[in-house]
C-alpha atoms as a PDB file:
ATOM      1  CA  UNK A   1     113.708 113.103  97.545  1.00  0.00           C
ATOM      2  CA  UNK A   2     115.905 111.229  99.946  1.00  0.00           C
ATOM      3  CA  UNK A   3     115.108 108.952 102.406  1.00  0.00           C
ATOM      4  CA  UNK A   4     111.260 108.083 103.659  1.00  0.00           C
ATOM      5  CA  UNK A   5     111.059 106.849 106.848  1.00  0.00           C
ATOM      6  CA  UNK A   6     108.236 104.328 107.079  1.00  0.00           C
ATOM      7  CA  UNK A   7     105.798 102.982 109.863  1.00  0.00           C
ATOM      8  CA  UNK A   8     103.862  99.883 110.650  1.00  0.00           C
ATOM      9  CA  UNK A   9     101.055 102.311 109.892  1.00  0.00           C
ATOM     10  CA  UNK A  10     102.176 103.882 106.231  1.00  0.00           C
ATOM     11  CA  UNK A  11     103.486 101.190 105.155  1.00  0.00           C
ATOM     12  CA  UNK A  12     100.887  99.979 102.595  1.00  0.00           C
ATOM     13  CA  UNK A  13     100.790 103.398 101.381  1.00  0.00           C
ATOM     14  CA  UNK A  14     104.720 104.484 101.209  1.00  0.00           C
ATOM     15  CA  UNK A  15     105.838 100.965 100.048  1.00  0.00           C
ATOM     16  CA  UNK A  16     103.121  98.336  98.776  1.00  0.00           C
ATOM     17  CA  UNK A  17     101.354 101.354  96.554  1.00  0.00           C
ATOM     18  CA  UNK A  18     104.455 103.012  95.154  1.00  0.00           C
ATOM     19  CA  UNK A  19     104.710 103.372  91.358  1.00  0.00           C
ATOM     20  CA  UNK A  20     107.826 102.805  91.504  1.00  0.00           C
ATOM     21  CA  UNK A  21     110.129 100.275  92.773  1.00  0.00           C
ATOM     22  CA  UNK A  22     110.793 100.865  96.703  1.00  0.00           C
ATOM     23  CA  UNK A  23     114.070  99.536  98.806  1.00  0.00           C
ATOM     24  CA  UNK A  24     113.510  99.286 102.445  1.00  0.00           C
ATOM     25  CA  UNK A  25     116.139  99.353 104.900  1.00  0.00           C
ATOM     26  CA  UNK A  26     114.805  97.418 108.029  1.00  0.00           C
ATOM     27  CA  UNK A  27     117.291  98.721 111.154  1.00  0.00           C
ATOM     28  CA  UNK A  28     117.590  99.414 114.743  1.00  0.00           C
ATOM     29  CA  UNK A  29     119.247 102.515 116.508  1.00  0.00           C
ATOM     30  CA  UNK A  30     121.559  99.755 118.754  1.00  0.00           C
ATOM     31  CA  UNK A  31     122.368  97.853 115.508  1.00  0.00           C
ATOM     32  CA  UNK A  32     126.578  98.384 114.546  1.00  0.00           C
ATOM     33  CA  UNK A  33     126.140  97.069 110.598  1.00  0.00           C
ATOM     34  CA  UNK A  34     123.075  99.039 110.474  1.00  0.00           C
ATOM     35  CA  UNK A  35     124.619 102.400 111.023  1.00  0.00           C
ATOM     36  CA  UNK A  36     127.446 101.379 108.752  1.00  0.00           C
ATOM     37  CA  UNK A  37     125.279 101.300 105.742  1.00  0.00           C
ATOM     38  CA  UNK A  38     123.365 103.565 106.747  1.00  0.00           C
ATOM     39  CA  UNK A  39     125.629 106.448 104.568  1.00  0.00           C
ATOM     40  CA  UNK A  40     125.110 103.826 101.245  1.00  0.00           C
ATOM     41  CA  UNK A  41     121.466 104.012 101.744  1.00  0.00           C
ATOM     42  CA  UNK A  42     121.323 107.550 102.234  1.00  0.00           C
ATOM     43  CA  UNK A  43     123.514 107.875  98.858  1.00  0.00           C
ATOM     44  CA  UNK A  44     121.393 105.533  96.692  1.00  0.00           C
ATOM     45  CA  UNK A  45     118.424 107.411  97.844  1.00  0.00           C
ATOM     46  CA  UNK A  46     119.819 110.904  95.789  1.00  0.00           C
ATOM     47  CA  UNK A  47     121.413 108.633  92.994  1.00  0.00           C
ATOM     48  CA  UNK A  48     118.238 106.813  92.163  1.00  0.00           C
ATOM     49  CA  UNK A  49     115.980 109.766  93.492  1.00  0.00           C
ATOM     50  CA  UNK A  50     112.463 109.287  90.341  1.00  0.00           C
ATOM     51  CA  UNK A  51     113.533 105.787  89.868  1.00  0.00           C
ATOM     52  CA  UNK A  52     113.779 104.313  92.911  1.00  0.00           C
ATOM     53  CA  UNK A  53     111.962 105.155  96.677  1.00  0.00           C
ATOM     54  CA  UNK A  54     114.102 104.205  99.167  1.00  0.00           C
ATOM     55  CA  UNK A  55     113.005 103.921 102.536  1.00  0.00           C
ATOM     56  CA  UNK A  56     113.935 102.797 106.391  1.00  0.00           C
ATOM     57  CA  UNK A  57     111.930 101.151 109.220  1.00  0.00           C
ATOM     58  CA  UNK A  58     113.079 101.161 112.944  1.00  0.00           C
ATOM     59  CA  UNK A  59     111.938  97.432 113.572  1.00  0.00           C
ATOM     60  CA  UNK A  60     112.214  98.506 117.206  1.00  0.00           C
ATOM     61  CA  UNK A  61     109.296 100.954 117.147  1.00  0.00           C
ATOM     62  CA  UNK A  62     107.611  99.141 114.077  1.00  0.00           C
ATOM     63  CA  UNK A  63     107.480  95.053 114.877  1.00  0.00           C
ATOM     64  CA  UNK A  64     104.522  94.227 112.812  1.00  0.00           C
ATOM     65  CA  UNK A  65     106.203  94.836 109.240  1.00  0.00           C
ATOM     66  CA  UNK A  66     109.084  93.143 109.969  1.00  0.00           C
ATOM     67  CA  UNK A  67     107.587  90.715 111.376  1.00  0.00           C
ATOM     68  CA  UNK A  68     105.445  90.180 108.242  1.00  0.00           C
ATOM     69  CA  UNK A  69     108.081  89.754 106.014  1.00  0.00           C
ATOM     70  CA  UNK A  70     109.846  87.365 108.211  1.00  0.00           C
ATOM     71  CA  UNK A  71     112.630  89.585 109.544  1.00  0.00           C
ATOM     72  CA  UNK A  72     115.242  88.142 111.537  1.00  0.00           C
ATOM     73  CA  UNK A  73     118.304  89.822 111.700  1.00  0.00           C
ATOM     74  CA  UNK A  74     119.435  93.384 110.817  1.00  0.00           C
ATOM     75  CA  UNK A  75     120.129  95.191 108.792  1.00  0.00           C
ATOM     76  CA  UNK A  76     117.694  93.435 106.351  1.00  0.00           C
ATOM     77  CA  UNK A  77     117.203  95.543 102.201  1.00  0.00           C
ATOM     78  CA  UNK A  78     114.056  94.151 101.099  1.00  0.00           C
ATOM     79  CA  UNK A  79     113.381  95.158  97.752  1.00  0.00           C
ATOM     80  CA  UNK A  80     110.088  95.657  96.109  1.00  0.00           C
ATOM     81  CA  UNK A  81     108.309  95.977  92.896  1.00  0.00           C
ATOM     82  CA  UNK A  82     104.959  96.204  91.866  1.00  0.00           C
ATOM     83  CA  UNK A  83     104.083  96.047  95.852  1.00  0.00           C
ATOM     84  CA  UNK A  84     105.758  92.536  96.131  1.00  0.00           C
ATOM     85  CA  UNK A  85     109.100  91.744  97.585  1.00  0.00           C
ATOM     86  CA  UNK A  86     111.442  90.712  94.730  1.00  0.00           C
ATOM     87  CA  UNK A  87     114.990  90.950  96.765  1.00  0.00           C
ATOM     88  CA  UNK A  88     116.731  91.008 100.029  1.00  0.00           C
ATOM     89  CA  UNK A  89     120.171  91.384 101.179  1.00  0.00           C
ATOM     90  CA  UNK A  90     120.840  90.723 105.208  1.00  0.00           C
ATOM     91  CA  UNK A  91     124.162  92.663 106.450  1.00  0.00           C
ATOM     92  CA  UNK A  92     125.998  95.324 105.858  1.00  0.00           C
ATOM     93  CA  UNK A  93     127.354  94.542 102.681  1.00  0.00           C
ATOM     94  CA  UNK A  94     129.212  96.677  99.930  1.00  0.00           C
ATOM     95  CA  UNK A  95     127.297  99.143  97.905  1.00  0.00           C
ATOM     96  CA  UNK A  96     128.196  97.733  95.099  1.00  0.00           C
ATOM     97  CA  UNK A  97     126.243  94.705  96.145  1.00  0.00           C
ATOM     98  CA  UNK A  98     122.775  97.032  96.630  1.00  0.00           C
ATOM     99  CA  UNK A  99     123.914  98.036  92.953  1.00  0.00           C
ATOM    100  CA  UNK A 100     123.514  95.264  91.368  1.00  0.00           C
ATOM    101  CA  UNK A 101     120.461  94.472  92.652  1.00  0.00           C
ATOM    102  CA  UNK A 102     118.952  97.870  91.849  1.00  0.00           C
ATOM    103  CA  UNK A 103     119.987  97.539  88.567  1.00  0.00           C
ATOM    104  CA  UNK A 104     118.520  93.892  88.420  1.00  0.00           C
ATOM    105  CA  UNK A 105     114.928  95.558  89.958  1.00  0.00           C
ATOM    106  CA  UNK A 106     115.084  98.803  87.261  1.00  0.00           C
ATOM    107  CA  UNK A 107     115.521  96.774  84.066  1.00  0.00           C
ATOM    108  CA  UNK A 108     113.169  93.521  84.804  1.00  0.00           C
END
């Protein structure tokens, strides 16, 4: 499946309607920490392919999302269920971190 790249105008569809629980990677092209998760994200998207949707928003050509969900630094994982945000993690941070909380998000 890999990644879905989402817009302002999708959104609702790709993310808020999914039937299954949907991680969104909010980013930027200029952002350093983005592009250095960006491999982990791209990774957890084959691992968890029919369990989990995992998608990515440029905030720079997308600013009313992010802006919704109160977005103020990147990279931002919002993580959703049921088309409500459960979980977020701001920063590049280990994938093991993103694990955990995938796990957390599959079994509840």
């Amino acid at each position: 499946m890999g990644v879905v790249h989402v817009t302002d105008q999708n959104f609702e569809k790709e993310v808020l309607q999914s039937d299954i629980p949907v991680l969104v990677d909010f980013w930027a092209a200029w952002c350093g920490p983005c592009r250095a998760i960006a491999p982990i994200i791209e990774e957890l998207a084959e691992e968890y392919a029919g369990k989990l949707k995992v998608c990515k928003m440029n905030v720079d050509e997308n600013p009313i999302t992010p802006g919704k969900f109160g977005i103020r630094a990147i990279p931002t994982l919002i993580f959703f269920k049921n088309g409500q945000p459960v979980d977020m993690i701001t920063g590049a941070v280990a994938k093991s971190t993103i694990e955990n909380v995938i796990q957390r998000l599959l079994s509840s």
